[in-house]
C-alpha atoms as a PDB file:
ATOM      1  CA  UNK A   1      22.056   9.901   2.939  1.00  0.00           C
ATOM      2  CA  UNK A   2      20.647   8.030   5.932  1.00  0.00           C
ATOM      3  CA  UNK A   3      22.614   6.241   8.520  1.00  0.00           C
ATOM      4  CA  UNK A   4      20.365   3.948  10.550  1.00  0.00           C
ATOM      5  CA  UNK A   5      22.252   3.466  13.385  1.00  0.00           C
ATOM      6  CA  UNK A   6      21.542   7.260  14.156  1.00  0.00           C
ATOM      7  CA  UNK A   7      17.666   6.504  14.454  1.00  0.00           C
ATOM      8  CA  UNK A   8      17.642   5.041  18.071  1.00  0.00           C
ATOM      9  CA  UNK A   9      20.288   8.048  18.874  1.00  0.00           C
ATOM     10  CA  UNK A  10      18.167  10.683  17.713  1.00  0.00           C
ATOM     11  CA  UNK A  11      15.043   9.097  19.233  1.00  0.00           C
ATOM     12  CA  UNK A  12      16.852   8.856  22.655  1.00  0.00           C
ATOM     13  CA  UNK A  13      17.849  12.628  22.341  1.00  0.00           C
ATOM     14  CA  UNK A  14      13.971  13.582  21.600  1.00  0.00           C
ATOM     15  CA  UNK A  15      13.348  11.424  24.741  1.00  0.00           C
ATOM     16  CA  UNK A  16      15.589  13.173  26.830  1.00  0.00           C
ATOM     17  CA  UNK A  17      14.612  16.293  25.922  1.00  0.00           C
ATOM     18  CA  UNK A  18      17.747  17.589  23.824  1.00  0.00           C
ATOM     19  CA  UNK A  19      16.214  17.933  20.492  1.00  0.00           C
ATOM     20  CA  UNK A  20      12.869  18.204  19.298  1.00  0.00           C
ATOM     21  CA  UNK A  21      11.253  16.084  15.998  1.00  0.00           C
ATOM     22  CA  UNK A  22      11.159  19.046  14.046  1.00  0.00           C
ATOM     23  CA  UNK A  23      14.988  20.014  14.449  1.00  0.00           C
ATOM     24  CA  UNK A  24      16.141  16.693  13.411  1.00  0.00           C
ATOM     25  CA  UNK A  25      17.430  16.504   9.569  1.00  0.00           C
ATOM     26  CA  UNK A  26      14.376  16.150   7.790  1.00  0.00           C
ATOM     27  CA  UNK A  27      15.521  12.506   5.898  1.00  0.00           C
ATOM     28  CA  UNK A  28      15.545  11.105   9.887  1.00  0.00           C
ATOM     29  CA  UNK A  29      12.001  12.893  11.354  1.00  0.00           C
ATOM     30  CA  UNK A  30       9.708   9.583   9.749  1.00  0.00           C
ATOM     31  CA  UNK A  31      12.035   6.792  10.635  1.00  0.00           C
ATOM     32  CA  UNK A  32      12.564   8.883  14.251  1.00  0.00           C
ATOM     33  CA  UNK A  33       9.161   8.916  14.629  1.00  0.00           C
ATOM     34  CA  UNK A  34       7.779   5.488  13.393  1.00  0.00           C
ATOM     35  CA  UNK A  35      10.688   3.928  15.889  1.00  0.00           C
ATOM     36  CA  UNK A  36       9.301   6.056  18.716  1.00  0.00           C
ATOM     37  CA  UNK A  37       5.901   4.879  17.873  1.00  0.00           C
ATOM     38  CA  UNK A  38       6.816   1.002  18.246  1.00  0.00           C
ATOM     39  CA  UNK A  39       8.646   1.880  21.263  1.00  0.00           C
ATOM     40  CA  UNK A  40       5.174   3.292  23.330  1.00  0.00           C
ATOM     41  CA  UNK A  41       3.386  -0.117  21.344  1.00  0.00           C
ATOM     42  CA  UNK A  42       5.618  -2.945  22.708  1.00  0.00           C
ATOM     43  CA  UNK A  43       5.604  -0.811  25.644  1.00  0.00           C
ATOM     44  CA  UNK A  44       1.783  -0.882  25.883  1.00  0.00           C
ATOM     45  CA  UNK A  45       1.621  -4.685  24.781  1.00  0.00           C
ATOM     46  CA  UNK A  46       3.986  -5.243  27.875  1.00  0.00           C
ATOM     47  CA  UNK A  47       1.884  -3.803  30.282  1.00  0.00           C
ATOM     48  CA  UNK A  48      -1.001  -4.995  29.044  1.00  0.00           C
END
């Protein structure tokens, strides 16, 4: 079972260095990942 509120918190513990990708439950490393991912794009579309 997924929660999806837990994506954002898991990505902001990879961010801050607390947990890595691969040591998140396996069900949450995509989702993690792809939300990261969109993160760095609106980032880049800002500065761009």
């Amino acid at each position: 079972m997924m929660f999806h509120y837990m994506i954002p918190v898991y990505a902001f513990l990879i961010k801050t260095e607390r947990r890595t990708i691969h040591r998140l439950p396996e069900t949450y490393q995509i989702p993690v990942a792809e939300y990261l991912a969109e993160e760095i794009e609106a980032d880049n579309r800002e500065a761009g």
